[in-house]
Protein backbone atom coordinates (compact mmCIF):
# COMPACT_ATOMS: atom_id res chain seq x y z
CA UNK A 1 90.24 32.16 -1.36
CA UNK A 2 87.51 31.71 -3.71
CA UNK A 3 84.40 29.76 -3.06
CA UNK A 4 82.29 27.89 -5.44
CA UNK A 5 78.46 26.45 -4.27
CA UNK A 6 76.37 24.21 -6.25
CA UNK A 7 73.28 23.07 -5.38
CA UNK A 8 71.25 20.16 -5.94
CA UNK A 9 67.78 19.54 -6.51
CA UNK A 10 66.74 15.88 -7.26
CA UNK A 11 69.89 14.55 -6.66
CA UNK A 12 71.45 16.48 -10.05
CA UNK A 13 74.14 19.19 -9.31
CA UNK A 14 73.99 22.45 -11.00
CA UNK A 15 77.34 24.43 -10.10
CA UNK A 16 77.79 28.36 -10.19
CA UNK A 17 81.36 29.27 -9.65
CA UNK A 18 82.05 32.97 -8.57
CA UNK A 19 85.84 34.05 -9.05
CA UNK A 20 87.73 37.22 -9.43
CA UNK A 21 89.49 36.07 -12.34
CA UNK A 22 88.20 31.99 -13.37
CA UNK A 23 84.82 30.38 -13.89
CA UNK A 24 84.94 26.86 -14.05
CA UNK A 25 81.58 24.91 -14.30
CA UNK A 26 80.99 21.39 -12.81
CA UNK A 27 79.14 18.23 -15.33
CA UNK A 28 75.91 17.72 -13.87
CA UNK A 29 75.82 13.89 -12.16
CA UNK A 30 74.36 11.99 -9.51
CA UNK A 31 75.60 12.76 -6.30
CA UNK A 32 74.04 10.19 -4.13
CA UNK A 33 70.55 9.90 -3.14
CA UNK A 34 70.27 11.74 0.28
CA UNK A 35 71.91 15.63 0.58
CA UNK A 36 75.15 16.27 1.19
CA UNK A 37 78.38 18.84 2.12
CA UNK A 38 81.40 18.87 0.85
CA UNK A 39 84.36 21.21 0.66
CA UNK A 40 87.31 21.70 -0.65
CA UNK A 41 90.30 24.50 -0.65
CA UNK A 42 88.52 26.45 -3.29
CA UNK A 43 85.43 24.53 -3.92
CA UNK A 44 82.22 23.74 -1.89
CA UNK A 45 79.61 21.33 -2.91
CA UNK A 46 75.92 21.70 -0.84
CA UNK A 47 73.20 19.12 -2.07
CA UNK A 48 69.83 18.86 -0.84
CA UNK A 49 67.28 16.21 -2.47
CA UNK A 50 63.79 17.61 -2.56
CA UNK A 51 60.34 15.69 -3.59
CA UNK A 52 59.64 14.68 -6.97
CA UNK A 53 56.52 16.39 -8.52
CA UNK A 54 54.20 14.06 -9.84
CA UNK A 55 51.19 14.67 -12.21
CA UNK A 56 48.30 13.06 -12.24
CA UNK A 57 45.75 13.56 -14.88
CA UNK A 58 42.29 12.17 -16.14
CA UNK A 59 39.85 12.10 -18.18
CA UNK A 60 36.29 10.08 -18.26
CA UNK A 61 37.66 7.10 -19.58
CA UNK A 62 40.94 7.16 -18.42
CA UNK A 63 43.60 8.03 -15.61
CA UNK A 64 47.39 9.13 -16.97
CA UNK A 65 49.99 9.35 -14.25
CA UNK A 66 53.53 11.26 -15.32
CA UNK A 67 56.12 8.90 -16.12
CA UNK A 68 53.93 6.07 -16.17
CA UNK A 69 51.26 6.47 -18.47
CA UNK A 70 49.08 3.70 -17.19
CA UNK A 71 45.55 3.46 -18.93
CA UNK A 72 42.60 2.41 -15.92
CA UNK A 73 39.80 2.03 -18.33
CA UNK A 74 36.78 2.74 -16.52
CA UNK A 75 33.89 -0.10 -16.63
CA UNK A 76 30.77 1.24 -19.09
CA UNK A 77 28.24 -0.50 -16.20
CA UNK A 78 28.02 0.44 -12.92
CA UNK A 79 28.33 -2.30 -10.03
CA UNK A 80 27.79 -2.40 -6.54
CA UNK A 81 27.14 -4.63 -3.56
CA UNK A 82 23.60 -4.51 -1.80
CA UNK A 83 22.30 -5.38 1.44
CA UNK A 84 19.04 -5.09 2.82
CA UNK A 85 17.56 -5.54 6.73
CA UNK A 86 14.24 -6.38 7.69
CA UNK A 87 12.67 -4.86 10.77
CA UNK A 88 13.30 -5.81 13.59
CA UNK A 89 9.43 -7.20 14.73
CA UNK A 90 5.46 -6.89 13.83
CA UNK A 91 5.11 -2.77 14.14
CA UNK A 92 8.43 -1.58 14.20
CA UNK A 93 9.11 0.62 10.80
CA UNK A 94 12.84 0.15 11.47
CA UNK A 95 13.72 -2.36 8.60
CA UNK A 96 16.99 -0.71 6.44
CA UNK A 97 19.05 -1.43 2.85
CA UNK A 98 22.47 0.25 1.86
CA UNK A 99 24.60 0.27 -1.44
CA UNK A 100 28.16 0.37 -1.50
CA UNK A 101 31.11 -0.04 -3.27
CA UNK A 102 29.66 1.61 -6.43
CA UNK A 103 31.82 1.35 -9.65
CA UNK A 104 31.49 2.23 -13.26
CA UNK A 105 30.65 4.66 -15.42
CA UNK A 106 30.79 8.50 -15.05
CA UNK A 107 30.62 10.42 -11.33
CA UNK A 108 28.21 11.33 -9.75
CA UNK A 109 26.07 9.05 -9.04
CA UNK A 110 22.34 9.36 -8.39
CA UNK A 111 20.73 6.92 -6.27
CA UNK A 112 16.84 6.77 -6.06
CA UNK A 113 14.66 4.45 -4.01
CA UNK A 114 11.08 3.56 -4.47
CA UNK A 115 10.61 5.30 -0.93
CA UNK A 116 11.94 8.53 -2.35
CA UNK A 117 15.27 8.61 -0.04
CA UNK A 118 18.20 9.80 -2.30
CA UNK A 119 21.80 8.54 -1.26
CA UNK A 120 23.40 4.88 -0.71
CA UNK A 121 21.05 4.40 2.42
CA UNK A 122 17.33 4.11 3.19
CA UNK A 123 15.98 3.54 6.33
CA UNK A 124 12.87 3.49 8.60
CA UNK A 125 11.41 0.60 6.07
CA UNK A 126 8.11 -0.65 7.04
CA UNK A 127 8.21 -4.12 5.65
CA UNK A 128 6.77 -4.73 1.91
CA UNK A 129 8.55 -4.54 -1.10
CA UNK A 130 11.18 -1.60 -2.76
CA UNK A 131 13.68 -0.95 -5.38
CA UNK A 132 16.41 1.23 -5.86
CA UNK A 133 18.10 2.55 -9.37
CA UNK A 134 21.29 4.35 -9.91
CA UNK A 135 22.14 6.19 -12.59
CA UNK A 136 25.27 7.69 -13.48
CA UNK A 137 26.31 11.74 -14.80
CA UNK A 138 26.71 10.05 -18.63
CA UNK A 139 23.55 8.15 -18.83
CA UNK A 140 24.60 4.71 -17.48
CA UNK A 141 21.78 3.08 -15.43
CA UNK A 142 21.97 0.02 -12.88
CA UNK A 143 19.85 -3.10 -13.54
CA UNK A 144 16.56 -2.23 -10.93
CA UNK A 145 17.33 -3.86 -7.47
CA UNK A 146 13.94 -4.60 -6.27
CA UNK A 147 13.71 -6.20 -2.83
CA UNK A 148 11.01 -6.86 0.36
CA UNK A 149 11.63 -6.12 3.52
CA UNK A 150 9.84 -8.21 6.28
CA UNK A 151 10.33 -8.99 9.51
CA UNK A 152 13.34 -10.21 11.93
CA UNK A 153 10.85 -11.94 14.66
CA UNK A 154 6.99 -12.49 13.62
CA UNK A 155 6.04 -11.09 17.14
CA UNK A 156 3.84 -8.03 17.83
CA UNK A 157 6.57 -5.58 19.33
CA UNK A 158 4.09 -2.93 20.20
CA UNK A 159 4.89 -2.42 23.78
CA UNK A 160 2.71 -2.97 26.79
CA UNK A 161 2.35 -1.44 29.94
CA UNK A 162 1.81 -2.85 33.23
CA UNK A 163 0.36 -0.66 36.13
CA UNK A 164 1.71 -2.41 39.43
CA UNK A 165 4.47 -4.13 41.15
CA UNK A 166 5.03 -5.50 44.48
CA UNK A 167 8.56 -6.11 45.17
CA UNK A 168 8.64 -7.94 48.43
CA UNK A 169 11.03 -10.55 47.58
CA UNK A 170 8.83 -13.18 47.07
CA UNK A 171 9.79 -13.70 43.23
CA UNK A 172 6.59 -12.66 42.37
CA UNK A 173 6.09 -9.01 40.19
CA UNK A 174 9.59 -7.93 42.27
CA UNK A 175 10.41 -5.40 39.34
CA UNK A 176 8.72 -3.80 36.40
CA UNK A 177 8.69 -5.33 32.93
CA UNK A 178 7.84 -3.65 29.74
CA UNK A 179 6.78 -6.18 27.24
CA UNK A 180 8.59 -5.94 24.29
CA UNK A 181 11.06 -3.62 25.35
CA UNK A 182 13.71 -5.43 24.11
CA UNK A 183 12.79 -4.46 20.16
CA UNK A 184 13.42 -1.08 21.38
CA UNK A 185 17.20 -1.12 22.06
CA UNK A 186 18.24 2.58 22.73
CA UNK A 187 15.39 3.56 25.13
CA UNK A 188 15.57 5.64 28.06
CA UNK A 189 13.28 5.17 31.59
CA UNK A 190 12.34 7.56 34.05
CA UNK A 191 9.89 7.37 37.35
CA UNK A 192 8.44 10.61 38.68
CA UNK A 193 6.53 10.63 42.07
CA UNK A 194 3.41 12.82 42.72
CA UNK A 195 5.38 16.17 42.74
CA UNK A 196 7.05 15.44 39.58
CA UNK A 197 10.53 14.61 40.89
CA UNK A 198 12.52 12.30 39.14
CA UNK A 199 13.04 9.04 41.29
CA UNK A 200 14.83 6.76 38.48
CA UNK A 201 15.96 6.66 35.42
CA UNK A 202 17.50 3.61 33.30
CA UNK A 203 18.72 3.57 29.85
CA UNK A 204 18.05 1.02 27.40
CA UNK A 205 15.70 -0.42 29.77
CA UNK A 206 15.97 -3.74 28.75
CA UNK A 207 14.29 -6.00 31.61
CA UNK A 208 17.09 -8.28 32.70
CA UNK A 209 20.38 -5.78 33.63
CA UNK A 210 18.50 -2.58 33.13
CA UNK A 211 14.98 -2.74 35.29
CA UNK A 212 13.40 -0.70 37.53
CA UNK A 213 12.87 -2.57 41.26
CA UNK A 214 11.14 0.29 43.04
CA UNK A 215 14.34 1.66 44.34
CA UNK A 216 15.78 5.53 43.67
CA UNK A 217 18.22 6.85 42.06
CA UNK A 218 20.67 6.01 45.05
CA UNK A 219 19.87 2.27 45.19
CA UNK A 220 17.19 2.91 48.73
CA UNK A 221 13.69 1.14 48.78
CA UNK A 222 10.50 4.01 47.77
CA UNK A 223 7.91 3.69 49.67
CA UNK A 224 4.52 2.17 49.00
CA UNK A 225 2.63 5.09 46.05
CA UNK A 226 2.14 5.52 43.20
CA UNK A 227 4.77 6.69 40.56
CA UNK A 228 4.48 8.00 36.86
CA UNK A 229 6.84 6.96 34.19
CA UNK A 230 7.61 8.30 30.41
CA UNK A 231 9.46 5.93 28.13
CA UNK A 232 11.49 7.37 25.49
CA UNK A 233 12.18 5.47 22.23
CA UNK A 234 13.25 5.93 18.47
CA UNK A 235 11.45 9.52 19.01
CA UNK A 236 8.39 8.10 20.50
CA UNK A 237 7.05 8.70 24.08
CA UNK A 238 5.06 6.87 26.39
CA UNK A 239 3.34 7.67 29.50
CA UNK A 240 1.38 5.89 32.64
CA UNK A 241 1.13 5.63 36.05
CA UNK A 242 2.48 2.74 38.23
CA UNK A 243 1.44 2.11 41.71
CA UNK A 244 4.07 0.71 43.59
CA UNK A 245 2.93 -2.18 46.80
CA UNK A 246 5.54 -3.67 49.53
């Protein structure tokens, strides 16, 4: 018996017929659109469909996809959206702005602020005023963006210290408060007694669910003494002494 194969790619059939004495060759056409088998008493058919190779080319004004030929004609100024935070209180250096969604022109981009950061994002921004330009790789330029950056809450933020607490139960100085703690949201807290071993530690000490009511680290009154603490913040450290009354 002799057997003939064809194989498909992309649904069309291309047939090679192997005989000892005949050759007969198959019309291409569209088998269906999924693979297929089929045989016969001196013929089999074996289809497979395989992806479809798609170009994509460009060019600085315009993007040409294969078989489509659609024309994106790329803007000649460059847009974007803005935003801009203040910091967060009186002393904090914390105040941020961002671009995004840049458009236009010719990639890359480059982004300069008044501050001398580089990218879509400058932060640690003591409040007063700044601007920010982009330009693009063929010359295009942004309209300036100049903006201030001020302050969230007009309240001193610096944070203060107090040296004793007598947590009796009374309601009175039961725990220790760091003014203005709460400016300083990712903070971390940690008591030392007089040997230097670490009694407590809280992070993002915050006053209210995060506080420090003369207890250890397993939830058991310390004694009457005095205690040391170092309060971590936004790369900053503090240090003091607490003396601790029941």
């Amino acid at each position: 018996m002799n057997m003939t194969k064809a194989y498909i790619l992309n649904c069309i059939i291309f047939v090679w017929v192997v005989g000892a004495n005949a050759q007969v060759q198959l019309e291409r056409q569209v088998i269906s659109n999924m693979g297929t088998d089929q045989t016969g008493t001196s013929i089999g058919i074996f289809s497979t469909v395989g992806e479809m190779i798609v170009s994509t080319e460009n060019t600085s004004n315009n993007i040409y996809t294969q078989g489509f030929q659609q024309d994106l004609t790329v803007d000649s100024t460059i847009s974007f959206v803005f935003n801009a935070t203040d910091a967060s209180c009186i002393g904090r250096t914390n105040g941020f702005a961002v671009l995004d969604s840049i458009r236009g022109c010719k990639l890359p981009y480059t982004i300069l602020w008044s501050n001398g950061a580089v990218g879509t994002f400058a932060n640690n921004l003591a409040p007063g005023d700044y601007s920010v330009r982009i330009t693009s790789d063929d010359g295009c330029e942004s309209t300036l963006i100049e903006f201030t950056i001020g302050h969230i809450d007009n309240v001193d933020c610096r944070l203060d210290f107090f040296t004793g607490i007598t947590p009796n139960g009374d309601g009175l100085n039961d725990q220790w408060n760091i003014k203005n703690i709460e400016a300083f949201a990712s903070n971390t807290v940690t008591i030392f007694n007089r040997l230097g071993n670490k009694v407590w530690e809280g992070k993002d000490y915050d006053n209210v669910t995060v506080v420090w009511r003369g207890e250890n680290l397993s939830g058991n009154d310390l004694p009457s003494d005095t205690y040391f603490y170092v309060v971590e913040f936004d790369g900053d450290i503090e240090k003091g002494w607490i003396e601790l009354i029941r």
